[in-house]
PDB file of N, CA and C in Angstrom:
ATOM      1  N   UNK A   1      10.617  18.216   2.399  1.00  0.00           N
ATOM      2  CA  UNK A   1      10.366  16.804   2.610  1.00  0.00           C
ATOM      3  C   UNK A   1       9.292  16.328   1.634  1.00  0.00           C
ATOM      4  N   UNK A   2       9.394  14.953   0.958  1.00  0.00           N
ATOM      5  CA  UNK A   2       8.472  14.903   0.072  1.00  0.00           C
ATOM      6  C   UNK A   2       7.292  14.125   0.721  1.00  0.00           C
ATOM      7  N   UNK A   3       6.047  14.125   0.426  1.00  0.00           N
ATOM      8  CA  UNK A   3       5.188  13.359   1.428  1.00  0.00           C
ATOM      9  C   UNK A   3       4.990  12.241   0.947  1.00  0.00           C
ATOM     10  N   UNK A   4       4.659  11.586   2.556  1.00  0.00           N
ATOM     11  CA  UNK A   4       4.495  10.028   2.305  1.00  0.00           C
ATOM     12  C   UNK A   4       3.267   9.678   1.362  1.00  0.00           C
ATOM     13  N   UNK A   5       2.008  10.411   0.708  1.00  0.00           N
ATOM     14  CA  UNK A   5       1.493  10.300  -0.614  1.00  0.00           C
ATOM     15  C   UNK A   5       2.109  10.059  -1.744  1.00  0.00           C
ATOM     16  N   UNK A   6       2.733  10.977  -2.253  1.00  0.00           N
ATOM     17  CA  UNK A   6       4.207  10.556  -3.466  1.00  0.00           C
ATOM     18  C   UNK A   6       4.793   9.190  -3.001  1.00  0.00           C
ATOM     19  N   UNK A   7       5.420   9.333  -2.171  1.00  0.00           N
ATOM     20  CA  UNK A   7       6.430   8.232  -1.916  1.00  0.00           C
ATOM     21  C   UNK A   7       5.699   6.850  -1.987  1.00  0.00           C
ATOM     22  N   UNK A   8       4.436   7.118  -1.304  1.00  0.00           N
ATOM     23  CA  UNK A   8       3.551   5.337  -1.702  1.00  0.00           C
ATOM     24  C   UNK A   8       3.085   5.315  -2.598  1.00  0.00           C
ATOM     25  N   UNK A   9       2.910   6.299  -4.014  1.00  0.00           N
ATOM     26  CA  UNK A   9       2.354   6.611  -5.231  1.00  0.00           C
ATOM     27  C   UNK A   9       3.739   5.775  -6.156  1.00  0.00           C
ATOM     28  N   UNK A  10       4.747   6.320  -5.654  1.00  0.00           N
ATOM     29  CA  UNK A  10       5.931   6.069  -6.563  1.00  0.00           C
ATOM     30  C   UNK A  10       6.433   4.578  -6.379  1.00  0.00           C
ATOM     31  N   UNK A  11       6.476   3.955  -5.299  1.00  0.00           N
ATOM     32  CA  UNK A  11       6.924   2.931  -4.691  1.00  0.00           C
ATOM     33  C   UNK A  11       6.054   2.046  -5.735  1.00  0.00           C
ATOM     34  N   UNK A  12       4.629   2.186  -5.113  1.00  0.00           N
ATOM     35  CA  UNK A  12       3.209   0.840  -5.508  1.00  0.00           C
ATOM     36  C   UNK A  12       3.502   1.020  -6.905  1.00  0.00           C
ATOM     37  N   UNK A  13       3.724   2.152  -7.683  1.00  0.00           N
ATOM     38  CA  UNK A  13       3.167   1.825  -8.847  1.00  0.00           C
ATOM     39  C   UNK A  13       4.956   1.714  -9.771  1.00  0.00           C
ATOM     40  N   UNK A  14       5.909   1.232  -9.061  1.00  0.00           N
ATOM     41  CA  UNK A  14       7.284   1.246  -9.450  1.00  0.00           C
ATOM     42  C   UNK A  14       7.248  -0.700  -9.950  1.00  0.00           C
ATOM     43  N   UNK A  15       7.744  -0.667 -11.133  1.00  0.00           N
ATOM     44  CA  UNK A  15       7.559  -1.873 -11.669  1.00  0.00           C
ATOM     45  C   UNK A  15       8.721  -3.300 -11.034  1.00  0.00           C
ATOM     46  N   UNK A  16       9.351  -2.679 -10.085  1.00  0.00           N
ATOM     47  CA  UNK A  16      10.171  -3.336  -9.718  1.00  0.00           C
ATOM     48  C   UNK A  16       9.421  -4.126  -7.960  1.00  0.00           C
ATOM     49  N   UNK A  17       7.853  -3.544  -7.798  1.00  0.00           N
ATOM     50  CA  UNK A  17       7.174  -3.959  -6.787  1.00  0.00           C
ATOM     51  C   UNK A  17       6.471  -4.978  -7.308  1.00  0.00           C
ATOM     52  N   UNK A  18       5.709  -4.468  -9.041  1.00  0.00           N
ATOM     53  CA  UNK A  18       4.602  -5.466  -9.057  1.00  0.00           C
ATOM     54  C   UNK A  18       5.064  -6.603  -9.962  1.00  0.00           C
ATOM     55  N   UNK A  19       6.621  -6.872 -10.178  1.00  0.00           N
ATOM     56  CA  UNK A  19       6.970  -7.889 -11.063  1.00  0.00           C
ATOM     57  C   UNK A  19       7.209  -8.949 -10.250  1.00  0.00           C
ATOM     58  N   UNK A  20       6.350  -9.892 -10.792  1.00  0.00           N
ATOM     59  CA  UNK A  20       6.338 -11.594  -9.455  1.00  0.00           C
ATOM     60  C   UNK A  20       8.128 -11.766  -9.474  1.00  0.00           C
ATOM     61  N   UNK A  21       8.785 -11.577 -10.373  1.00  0.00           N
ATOM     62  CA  UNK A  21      10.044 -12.280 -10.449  1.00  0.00           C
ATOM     63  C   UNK A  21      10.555 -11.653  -9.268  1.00  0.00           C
ATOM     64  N   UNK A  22      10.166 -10.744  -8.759  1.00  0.00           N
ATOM     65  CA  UNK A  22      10.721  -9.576  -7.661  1.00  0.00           C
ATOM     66  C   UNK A  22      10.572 -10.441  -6.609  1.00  0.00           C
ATOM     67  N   UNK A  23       9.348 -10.884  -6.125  1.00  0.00           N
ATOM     68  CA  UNK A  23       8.696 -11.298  -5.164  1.00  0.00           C
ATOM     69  C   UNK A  23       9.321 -12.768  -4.491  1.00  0.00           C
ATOM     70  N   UNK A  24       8.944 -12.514  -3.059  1.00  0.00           N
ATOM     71  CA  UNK A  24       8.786 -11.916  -2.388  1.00  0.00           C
ATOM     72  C   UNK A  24       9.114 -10.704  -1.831  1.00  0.00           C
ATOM     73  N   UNK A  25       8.761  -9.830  -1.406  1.00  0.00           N
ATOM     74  CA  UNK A  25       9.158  -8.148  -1.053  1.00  0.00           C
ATOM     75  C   UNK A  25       9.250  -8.744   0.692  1.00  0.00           C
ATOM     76  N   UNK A  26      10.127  -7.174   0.829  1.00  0.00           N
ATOM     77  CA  UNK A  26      10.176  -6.975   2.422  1.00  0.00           C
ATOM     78  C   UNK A  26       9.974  -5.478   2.549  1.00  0.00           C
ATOM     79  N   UNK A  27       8.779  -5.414   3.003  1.00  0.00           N
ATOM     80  CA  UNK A  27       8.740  -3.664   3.241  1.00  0.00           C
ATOM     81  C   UNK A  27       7.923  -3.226   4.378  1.00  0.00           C
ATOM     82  N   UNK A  28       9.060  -2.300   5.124  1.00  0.00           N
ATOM     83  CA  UNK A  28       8.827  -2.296   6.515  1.00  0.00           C
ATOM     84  C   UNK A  28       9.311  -0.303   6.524  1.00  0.00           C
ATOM     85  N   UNK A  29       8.886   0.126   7.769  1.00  0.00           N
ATOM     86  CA  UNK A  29       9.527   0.914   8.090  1.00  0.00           C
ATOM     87  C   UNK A  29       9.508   1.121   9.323  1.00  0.00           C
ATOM     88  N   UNK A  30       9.564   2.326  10.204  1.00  0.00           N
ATOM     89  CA  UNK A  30      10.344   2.065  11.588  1.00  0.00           C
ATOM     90  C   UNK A  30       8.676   1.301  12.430  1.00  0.00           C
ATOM     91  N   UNK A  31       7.894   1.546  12.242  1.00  0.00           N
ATOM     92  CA  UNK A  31       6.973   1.317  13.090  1.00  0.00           C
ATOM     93  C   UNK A  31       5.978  -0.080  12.234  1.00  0.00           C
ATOM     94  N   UNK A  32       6.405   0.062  10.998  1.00  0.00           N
ATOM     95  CA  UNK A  32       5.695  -1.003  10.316  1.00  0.00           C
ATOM     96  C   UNK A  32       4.239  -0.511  10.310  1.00  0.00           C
ATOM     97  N   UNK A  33       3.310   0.026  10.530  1.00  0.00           N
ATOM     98  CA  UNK A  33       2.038   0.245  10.346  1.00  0.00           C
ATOM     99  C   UNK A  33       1.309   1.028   9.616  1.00  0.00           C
ATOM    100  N   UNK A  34       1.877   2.465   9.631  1.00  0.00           N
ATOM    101  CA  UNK A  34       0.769   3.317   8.558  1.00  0.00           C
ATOM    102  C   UNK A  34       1.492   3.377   7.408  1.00  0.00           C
ATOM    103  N   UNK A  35       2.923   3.642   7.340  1.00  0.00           N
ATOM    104  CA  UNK A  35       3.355   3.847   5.827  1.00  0.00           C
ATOM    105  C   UNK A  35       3.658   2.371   5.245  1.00  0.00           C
ATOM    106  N   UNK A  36       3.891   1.613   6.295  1.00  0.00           N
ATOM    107  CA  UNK A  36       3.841   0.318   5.330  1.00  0.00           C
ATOM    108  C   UNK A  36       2.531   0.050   4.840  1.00  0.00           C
ATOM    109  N   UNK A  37       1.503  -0.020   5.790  1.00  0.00           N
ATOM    110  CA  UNK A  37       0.300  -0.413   5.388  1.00  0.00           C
ATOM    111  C   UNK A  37      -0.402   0.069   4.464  1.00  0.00           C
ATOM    112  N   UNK A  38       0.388   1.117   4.121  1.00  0.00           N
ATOM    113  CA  UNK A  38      -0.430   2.220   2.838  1.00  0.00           C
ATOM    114  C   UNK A  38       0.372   2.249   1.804  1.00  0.00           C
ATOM    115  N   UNK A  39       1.229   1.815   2.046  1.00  0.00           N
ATOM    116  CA  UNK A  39       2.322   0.793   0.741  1.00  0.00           C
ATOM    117  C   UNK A  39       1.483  -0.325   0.470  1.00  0.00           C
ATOM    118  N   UNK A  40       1.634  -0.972   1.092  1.00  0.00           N
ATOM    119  CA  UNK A  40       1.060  -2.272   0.719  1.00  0.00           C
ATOM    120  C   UNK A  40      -0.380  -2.283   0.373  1.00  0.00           C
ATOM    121  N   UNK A  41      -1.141  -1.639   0.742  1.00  0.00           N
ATOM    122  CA  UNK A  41      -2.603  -1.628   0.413  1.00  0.00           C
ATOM    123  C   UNK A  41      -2.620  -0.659  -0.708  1.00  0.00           C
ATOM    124  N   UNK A  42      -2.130  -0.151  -1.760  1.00  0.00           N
ATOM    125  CA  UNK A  42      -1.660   0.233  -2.493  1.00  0.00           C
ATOM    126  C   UNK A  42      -0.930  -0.836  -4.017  1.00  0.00           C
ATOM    127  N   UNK A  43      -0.273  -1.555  -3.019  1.00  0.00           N
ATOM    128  CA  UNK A  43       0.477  -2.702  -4.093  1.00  0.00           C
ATOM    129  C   UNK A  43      -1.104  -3.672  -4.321  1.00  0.00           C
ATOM    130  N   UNK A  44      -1.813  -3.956  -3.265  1.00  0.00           N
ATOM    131  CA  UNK A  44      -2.789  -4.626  -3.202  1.00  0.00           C
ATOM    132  C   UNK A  44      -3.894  -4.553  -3.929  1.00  0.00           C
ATOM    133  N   UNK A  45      -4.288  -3.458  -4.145  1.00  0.00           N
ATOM    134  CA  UNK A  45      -5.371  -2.692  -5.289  1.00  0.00           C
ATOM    135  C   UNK A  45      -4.487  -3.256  -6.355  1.00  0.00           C
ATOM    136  N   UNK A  46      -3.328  -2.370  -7.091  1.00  0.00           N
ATOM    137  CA  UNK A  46      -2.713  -3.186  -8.181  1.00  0.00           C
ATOM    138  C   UNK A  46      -3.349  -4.454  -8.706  1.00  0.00           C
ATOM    139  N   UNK A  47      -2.942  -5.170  -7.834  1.00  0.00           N
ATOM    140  CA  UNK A  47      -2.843  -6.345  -7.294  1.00  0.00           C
ATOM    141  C   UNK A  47      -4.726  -7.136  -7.535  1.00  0.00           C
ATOM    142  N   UNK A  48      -5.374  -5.754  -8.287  1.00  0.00           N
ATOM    143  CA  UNK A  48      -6.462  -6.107  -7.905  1.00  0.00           C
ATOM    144  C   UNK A  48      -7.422  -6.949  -6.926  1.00  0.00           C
ATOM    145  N   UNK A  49      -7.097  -6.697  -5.627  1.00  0.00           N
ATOM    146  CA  UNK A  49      -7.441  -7.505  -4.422  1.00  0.00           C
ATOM    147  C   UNK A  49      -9.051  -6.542  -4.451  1.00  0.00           C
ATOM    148  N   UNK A  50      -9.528  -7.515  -3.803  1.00  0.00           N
ATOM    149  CA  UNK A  50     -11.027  -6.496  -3.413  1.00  0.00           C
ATOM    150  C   UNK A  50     -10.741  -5.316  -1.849  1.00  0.00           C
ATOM    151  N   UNK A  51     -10.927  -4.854  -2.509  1.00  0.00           N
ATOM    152  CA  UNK A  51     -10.744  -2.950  -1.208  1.00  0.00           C
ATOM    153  C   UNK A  51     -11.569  -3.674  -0.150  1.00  0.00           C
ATOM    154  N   UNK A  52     -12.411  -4.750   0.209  1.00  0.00           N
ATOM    155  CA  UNK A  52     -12.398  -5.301   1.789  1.00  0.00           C
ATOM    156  C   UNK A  52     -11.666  -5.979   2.183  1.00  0.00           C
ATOM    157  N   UNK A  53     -10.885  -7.104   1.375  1.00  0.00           N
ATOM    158  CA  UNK A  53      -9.840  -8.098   1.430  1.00  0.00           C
ATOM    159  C   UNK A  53      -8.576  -7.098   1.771  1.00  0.00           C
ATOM    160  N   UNK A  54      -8.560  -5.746   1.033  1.00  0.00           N
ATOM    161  CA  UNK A  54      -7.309  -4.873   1.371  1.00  0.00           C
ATOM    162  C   UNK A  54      -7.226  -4.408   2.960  1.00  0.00           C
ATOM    163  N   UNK A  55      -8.722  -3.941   3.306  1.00  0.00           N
ATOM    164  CA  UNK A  55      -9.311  -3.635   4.428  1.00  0.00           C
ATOM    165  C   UNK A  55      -8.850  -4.231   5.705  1.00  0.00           C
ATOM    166  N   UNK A  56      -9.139  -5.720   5.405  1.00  0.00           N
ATOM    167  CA  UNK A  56      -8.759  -6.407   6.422  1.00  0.00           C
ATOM    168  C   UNK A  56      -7.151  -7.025   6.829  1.00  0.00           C
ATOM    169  N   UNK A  57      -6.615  -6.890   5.622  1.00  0.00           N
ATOM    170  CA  UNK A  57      -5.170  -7.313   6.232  1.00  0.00           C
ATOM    171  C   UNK A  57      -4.561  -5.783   6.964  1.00  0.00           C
ATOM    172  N   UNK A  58      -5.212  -4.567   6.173  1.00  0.00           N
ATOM    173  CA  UNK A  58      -4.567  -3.640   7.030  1.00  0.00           C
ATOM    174  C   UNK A  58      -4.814  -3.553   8.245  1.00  0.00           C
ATOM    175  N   UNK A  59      -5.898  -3.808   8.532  1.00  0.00           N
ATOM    176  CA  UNK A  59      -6.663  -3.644  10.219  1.00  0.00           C
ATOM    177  C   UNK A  59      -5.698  -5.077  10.641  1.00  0.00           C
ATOM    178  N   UNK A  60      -6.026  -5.761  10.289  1.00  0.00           N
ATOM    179  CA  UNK A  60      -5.154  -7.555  10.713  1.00  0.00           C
ATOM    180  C   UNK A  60      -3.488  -6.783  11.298  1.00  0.00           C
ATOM    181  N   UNK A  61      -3.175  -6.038  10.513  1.00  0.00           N
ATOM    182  CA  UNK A  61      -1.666  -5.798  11.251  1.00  0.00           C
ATOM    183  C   UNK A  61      -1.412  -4.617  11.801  1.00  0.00           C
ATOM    184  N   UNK A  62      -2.388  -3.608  11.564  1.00  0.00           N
ATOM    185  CA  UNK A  62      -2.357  -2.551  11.946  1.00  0.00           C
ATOM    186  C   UNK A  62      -2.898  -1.966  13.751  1.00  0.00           C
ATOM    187  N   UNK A  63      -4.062  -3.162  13.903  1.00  0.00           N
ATOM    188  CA  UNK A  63      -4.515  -3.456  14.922  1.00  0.00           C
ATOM    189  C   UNK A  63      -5.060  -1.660  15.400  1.00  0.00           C
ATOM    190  N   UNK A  64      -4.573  -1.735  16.807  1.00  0.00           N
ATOM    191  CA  UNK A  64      -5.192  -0.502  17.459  1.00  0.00           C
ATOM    192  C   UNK A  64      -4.592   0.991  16.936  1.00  0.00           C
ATOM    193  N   UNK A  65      -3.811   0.515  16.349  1.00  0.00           N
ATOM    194  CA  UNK A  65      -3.568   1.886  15.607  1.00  0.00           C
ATOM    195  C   UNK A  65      -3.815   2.292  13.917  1.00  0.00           C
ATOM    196  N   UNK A  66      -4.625   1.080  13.728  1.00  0.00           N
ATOM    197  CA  UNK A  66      -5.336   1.293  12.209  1.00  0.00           C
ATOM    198  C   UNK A  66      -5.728   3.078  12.415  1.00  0.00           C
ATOM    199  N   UNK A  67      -5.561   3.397  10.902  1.00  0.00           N
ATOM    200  CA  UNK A  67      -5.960   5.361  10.883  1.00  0.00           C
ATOM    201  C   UNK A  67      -7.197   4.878   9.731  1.00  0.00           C
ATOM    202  N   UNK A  68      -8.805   5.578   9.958  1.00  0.00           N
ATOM    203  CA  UNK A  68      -9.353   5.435   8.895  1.00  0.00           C
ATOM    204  C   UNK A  68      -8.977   6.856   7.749  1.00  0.00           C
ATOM    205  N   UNK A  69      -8.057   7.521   8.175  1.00  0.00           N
ATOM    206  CA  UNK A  69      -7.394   8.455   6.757  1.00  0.00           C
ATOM    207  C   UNK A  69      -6.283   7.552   6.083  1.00  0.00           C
ATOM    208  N   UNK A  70      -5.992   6.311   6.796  1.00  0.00           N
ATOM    209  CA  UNK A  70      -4.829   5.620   5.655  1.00  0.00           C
ATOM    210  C   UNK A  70      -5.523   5.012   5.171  1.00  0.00           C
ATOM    211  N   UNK A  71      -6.867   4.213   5.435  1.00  0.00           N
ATOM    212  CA  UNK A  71      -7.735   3.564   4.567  1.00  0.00           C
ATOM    213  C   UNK A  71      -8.220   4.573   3.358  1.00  0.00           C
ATOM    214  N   UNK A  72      -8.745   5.914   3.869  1.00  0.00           N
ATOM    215  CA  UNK A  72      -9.100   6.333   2.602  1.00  0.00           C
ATOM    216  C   UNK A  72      -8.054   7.048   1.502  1.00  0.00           C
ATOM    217  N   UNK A  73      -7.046   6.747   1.911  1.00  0.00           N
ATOM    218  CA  UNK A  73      -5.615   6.771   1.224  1.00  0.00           C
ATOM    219  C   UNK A  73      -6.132   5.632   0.239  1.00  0.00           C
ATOM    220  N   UNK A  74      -5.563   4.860   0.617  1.00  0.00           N
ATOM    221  CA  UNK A  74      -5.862   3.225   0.210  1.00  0.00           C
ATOM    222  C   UNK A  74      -6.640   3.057  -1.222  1.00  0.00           C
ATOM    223  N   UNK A  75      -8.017   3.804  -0.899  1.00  0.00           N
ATOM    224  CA  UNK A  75      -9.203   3.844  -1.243  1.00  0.00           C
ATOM    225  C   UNK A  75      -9.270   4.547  -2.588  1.00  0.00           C
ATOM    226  N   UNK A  76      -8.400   5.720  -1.811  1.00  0.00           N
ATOM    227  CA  UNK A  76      -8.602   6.887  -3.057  1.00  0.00           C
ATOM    228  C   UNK A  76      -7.324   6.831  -4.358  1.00  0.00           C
ATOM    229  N   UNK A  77      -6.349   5.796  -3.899  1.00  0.00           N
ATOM    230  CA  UNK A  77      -5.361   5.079  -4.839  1.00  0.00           C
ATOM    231  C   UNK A  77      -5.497   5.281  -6.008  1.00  0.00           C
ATOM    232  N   UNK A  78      -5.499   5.609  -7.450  1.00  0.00           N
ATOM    233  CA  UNK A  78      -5.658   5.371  -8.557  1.00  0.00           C
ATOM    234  C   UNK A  78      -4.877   4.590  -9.358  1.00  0.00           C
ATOM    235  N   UNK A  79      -4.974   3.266  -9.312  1.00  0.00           N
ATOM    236  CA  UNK A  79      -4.539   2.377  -9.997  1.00  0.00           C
ATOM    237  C   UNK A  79      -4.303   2.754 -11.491  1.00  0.00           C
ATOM    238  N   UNK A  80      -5.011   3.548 -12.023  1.00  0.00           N
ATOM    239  CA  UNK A  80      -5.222   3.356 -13.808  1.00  0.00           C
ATOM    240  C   UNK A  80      -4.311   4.858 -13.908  1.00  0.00           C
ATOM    241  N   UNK A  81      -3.772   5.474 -12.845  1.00  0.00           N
ATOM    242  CA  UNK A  81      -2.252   6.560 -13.501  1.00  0.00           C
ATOM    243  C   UNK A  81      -1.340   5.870 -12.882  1.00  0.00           C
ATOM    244  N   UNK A  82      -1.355   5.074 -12.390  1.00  0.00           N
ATOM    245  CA  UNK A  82      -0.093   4.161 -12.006  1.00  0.00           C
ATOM    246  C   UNK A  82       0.738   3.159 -13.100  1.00  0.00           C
ATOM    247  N   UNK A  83       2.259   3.369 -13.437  1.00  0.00           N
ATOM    248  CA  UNK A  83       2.411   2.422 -13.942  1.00  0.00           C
ATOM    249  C   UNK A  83       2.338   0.965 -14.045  1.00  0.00           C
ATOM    250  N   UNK A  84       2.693   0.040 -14.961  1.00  0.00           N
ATOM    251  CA  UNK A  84       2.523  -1.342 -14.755  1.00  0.00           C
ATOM    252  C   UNK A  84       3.918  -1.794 -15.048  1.00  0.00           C
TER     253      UNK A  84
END
């Protein structure tokens, strides 16, 4: 099984996420919360958002089941080996 690290590595930094012409996106999965949210907070860095602004929409939807290991997912993102 490949892990959900790769898979939100490959997704965020897949040029077919961060091209506006794309946009709007729909990305969900069965529960919508940690692997989306670590998708998306992922696209968001890209996205150069500020890592508290990222912070808070994840907690905003993630609510009582926010994980602070998907934040430091999030966190530990490297934007600059990611493609554009």
């Amino acid at each position: 099984m490949v892990s959900l690290c790769v898979i939100c590595l490959y997704l965020a930094s897949s040029s077919s996420m961060t091209d506006v012409n794309n946009h709007p996106l729909l990305i969900h999965c069965r529960r919508g919360k940690h692997r989306t949210g670590c998708l998306v907070g992922c696209l968001r860095k890209m996205q150069r958002w500020y890592l508290s602004s990222i912070f808070d929409e994840y907690q905003r939807f993630a609510g009582a089941k926010a994980r602070v290991s998907d934040q430091r997912f999030i966190e530990r993102f490297d934007v600059s080996s990611s493609k554009r």
